[in-house]
N, C-alpha and C. Protein backbone atom coordinates (compact mmCIF):
# COMPACT_ATOMS: atom_id res chain seq x y z
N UNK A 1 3.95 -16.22 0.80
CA UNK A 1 3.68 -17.06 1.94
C UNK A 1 2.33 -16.68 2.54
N UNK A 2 1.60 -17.67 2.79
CA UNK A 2 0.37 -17.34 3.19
C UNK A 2 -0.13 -17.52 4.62
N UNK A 3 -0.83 -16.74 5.42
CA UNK A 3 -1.13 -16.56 6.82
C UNK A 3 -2.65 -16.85 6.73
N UNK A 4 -3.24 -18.25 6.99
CA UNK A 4 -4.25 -18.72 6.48
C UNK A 4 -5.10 -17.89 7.45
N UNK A 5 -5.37 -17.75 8.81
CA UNK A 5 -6.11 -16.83 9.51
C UNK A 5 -5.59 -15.67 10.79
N UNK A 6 -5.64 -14.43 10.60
CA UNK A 6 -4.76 -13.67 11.58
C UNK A 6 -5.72 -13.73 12.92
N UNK A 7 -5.20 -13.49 13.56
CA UNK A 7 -5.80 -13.41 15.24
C UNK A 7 -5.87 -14.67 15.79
N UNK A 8 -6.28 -15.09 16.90
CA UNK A 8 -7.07 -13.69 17.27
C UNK A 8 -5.99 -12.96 18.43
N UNK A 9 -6.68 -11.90 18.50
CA UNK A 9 -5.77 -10.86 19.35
C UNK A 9 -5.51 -11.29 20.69
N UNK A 10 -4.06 -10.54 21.34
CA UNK A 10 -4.11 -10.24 22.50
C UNK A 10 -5.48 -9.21 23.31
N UNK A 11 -6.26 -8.42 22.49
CA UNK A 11 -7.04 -7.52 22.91
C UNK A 11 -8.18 -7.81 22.58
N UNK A 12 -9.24 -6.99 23.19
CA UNK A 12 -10.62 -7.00 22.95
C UNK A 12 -11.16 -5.93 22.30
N UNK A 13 -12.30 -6.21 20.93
CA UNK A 13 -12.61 -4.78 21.31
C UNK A 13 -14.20 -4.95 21.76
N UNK A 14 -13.98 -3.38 21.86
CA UNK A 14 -15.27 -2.93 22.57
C UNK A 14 -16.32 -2.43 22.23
N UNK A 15 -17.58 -2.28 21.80
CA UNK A 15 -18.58 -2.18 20.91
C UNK A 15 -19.30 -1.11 22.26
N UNK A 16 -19.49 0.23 21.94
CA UNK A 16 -20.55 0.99 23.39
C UNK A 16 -20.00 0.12 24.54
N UNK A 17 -18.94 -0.08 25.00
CA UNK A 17 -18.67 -0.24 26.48
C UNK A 17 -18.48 -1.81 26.35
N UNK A 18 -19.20 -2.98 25.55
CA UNK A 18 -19.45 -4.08 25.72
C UNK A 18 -18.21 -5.13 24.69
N UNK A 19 -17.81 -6.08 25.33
CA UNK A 19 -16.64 -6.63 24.38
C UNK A 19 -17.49 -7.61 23.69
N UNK A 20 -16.97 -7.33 22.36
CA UNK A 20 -17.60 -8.24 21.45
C UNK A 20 -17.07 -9.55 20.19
N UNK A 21 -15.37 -9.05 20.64
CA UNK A 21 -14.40 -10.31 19.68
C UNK A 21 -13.10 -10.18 20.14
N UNK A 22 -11.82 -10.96 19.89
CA UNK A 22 -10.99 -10.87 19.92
C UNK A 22 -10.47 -9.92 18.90
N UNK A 23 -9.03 -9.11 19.06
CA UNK A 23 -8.58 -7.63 18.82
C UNK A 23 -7.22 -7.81 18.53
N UNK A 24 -7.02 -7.54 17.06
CA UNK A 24 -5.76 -7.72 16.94
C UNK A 24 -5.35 -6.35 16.87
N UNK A 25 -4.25 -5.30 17.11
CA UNK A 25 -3.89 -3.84 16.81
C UNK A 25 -2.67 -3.79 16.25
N UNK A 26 -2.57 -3.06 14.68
CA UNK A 26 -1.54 -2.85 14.44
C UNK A 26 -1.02 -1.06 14.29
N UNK A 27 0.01 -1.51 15.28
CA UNK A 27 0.35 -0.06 15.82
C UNK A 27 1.57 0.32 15.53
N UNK A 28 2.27 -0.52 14.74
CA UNK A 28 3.55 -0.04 13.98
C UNK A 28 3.29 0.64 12.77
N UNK A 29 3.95 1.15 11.80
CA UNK A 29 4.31 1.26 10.29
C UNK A 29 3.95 -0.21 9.56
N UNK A 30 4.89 -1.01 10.12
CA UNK A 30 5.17 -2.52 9.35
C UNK A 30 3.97 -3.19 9.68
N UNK A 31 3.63 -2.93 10.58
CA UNK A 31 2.01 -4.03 10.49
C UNK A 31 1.01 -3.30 10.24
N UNK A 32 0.87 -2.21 10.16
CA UNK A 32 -0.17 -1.40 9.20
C UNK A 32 -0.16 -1.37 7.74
N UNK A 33 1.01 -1.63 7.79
CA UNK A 33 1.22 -2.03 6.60
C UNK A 33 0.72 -3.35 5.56
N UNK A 34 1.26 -4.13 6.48
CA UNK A 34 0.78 -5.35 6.36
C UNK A 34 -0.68 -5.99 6.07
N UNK A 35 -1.13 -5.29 7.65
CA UNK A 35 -2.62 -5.35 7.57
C UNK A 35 -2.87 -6.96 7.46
N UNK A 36 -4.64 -7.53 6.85
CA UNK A 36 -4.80 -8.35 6.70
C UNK A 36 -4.22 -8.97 5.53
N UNK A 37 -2.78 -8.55 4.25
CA UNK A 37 -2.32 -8.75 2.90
C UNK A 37 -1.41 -10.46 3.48
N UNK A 38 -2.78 -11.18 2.66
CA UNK A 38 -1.77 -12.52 2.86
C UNK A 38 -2.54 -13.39 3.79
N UNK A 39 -3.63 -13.11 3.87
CA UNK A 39 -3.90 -13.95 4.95
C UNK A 39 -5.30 -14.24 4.43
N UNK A 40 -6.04 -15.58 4.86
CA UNK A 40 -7.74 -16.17 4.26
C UNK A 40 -8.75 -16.06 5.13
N UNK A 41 -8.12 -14.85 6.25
CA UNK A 41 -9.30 -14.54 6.98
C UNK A 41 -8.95 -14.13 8.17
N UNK A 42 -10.08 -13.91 9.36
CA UNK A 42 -9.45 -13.57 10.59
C UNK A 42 -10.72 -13.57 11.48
N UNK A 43 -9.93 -14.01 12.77
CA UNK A 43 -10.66 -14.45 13.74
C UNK A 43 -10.70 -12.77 14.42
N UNK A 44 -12.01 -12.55 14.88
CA UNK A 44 -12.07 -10.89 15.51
C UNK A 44 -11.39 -10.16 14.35
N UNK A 45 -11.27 -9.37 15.22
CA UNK A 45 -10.91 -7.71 14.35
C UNK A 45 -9.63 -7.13 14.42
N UNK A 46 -9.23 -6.39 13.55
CA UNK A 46 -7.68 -5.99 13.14
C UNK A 46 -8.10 -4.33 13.42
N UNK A 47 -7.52 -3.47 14.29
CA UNK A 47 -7.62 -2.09 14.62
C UNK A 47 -6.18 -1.71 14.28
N UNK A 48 -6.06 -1.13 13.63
CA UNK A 48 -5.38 0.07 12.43
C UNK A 48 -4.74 1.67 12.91
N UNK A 49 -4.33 1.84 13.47
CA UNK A 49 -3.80 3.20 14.21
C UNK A 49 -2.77 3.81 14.20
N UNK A 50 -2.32 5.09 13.64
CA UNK A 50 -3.20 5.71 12.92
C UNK A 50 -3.31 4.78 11.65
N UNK A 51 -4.65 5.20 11.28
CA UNK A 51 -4.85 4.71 9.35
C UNK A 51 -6.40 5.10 9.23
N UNK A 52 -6.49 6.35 8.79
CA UNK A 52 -7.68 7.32 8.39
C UNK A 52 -8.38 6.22 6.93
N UNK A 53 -7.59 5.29 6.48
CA UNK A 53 -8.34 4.60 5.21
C UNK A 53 -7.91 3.45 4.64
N UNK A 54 -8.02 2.50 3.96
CA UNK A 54 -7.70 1.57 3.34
C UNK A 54 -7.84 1.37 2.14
N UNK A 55 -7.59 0.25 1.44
CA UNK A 55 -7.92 -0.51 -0.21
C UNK A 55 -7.46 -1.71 -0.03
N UNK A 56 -8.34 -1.98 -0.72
CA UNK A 56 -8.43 -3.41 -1.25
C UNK A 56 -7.39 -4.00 -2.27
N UNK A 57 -6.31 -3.53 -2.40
CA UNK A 57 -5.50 -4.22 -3.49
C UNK A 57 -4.58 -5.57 -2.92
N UNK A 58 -4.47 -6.45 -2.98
CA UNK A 58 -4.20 -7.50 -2.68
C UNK A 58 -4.67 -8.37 -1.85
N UNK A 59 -5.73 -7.62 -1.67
CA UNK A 59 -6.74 -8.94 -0.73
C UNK A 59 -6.87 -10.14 -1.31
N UNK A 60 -7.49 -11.13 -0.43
CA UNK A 60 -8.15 -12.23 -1.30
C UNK A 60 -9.43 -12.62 -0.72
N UNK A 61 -9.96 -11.80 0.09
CA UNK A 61 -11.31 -11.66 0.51
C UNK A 61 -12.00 -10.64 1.16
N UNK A 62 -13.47 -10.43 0.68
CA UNK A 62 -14.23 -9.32 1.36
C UNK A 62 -14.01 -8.91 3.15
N UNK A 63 -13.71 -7.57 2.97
CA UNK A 63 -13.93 -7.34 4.45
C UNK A 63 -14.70 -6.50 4.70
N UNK A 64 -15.25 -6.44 6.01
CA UNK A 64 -16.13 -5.08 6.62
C UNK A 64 -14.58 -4.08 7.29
N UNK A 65 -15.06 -2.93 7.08
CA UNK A 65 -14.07 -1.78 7.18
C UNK A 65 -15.11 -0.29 8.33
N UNK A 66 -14.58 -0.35 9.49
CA UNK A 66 -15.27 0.80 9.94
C UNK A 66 -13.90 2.09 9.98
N UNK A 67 -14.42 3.26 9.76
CA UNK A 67 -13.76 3.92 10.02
C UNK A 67 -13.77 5.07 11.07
N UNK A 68 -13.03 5.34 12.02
CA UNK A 68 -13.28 5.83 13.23
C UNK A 68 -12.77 7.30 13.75
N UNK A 69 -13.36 8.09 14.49
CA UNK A 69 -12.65 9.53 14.73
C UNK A 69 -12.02 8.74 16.19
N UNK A 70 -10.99 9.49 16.69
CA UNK A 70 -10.12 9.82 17.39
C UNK A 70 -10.21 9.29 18.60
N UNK A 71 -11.68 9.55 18.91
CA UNK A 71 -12.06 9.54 20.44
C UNK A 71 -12.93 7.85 20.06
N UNK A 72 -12.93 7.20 19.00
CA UNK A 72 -13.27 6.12 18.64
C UNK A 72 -14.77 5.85 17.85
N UNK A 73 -15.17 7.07 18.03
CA UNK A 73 -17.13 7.35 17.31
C UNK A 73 -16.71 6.57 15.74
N UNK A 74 -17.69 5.63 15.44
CA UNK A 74 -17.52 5.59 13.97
C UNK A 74 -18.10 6.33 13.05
N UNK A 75 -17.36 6.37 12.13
CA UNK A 75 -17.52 7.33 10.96
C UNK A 75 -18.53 6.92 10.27
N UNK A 76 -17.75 5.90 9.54
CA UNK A 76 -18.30 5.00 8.50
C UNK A 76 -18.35 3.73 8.43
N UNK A 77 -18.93 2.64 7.69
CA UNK A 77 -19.33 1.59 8.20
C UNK A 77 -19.47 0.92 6.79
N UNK A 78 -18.52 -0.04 5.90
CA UNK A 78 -18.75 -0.72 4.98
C UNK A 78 -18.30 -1.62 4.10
N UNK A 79 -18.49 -2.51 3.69
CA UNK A 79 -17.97 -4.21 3.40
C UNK A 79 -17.30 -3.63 1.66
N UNK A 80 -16.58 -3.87 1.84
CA UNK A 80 -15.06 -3.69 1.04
C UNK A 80 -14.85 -5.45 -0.22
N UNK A 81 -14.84 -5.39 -1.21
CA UNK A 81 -14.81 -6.55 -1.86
C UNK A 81 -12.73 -6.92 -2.29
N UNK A 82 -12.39 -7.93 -2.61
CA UNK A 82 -11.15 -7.98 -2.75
C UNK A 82 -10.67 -7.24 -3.99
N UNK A 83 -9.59 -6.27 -4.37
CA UNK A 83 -8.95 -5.61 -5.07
C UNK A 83 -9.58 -4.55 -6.01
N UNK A 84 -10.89 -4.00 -5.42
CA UNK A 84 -11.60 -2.92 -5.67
C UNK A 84 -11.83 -2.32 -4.47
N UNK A 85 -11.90 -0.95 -4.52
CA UNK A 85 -12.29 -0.04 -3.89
C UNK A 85 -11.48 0.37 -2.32
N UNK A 86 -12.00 1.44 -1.45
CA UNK A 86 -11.22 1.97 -0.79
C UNK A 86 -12.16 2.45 0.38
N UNK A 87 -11.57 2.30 1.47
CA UNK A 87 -12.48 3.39 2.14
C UNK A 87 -12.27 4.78 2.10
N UNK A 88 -13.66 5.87 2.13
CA UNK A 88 -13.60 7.20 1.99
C UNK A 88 -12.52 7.91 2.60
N UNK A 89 -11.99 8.69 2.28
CA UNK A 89 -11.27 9.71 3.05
C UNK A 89 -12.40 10.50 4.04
N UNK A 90 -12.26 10.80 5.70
CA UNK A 90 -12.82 11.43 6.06
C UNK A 90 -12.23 12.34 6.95
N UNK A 91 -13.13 13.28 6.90
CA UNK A 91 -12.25 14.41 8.07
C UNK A 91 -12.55 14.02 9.11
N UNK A 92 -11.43 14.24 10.07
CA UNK A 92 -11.36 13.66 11.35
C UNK A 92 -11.13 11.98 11.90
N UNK A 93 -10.79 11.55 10.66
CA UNK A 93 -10.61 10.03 10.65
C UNK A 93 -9.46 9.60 11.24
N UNK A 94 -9.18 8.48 12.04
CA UNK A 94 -7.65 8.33 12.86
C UNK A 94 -7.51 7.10 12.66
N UNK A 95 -8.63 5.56 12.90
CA UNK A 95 -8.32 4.69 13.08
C UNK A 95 -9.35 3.89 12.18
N UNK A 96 -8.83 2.53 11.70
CA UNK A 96 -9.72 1.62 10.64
C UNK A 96 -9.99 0.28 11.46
N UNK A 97 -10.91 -0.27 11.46
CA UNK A 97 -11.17 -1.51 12.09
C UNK A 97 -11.51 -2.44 11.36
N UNK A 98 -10.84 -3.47 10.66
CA UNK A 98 -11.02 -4.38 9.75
C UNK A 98 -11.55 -5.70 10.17
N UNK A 99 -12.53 -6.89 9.64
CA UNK A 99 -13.12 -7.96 10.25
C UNK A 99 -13.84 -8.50 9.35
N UNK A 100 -13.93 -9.75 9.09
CA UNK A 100 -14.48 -10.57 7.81
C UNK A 100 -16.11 -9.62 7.68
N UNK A 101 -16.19 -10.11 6.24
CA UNK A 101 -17.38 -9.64 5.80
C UNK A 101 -18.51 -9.99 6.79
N UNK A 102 -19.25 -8.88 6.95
CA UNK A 102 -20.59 -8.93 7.59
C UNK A 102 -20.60 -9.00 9.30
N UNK A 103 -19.04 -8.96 9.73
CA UNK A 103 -18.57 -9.27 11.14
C UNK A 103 -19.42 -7.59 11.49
N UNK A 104 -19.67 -6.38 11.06
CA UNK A 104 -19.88 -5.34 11.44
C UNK A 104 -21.24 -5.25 11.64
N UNK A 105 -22.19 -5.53 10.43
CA UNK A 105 -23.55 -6.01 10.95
C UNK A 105 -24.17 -6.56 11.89
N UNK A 106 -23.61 -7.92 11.95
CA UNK A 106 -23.73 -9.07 12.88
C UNK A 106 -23.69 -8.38 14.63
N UNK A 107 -22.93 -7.64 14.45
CA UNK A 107 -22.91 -7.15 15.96
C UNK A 107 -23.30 -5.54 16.22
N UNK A 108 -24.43 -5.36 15.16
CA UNK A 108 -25.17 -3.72 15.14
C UNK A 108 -24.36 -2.55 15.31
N UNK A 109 -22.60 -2.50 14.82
CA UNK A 109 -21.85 -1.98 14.98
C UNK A 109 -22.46 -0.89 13.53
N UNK A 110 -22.59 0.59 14.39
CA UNK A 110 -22.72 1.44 12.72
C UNK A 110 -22.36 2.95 13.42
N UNK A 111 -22.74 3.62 12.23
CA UNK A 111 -22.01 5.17 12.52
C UNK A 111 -22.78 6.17 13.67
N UNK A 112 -22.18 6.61 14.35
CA UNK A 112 -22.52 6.91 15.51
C UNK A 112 -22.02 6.23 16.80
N UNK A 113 -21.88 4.93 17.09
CA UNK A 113 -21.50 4.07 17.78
C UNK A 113 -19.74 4.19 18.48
N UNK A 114 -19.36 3.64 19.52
CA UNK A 114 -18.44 3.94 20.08
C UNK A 114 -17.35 2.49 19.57
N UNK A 115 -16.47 2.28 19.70
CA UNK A 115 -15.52 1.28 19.30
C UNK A 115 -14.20 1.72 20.31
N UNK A 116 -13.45 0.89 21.30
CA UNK A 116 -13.00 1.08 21.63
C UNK A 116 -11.73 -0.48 21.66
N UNK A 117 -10.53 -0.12 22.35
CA UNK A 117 -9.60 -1.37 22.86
C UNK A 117 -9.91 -1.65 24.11
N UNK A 118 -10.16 -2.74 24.75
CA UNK A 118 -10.01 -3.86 25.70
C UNK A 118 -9.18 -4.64 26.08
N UNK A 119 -8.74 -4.82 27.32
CA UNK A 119 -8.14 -5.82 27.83
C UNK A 119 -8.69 -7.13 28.00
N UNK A 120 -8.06 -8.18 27.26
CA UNK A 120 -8.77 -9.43 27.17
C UNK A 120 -8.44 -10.06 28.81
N UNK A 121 -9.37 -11.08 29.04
CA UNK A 121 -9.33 -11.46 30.08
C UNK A 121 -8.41 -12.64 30.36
């Protein structure tokens, strides 16, 4: 069964202090699980918690993938193709922020940078 686009969120997120899309969070087991598997895209961003990493196996489209320490600093920062590859394992990694290809660029989101949850208005 297919979930043609997920979001957009109840939440915002937050880019250095500033909101920049709608925020979907999956904060169970079952929807971390889930993730974006099954779906042709997504409006804003899918935040992942805990989930230090991802893969691509059953996607059906490229995503941008940041990966984040604790206090929300990003790690890493990089566009993921469907049913190859993974994001790195990193130390100190807690949370994944998933969002159509190039959604991470587009908004000068990179490593070093803060990422946080928002209350949508």
């Amino acid at each position: 069964m297919s979930r043609p686009i997920a979001g957009p969120g109840p939440g915002v997120l937050l880019h250095n202090g500033s909101p920049v899309a709608p925020l979907l969070v999956a904060d169970t087991a079952a929807a971390r699980a889930r993730g974006l598997l099954g779906t042709d895209g997504i409006d804003g961003a899918l935040w992942l918690e805990p989930c230090p990493s991802v893969h691509m196996m059953g996607m059906r489209y490229p995503i941008d993938a940041a990966t984040l320490a604790a206090d929300g600093t990003v790690l890493d920062v990089r566009t993921l193709r469907p049913w190859v590859g993974m994001t790195p394992v990193r130390r100190g990694a807690k949370v994944t922020v998933e969002a159509s290809a190039g959604f991470l660029a587009s908004h000068g989101i990179g490593v070093g940078d803060r990422l946080a949850i928002g209350e949508a208005e």
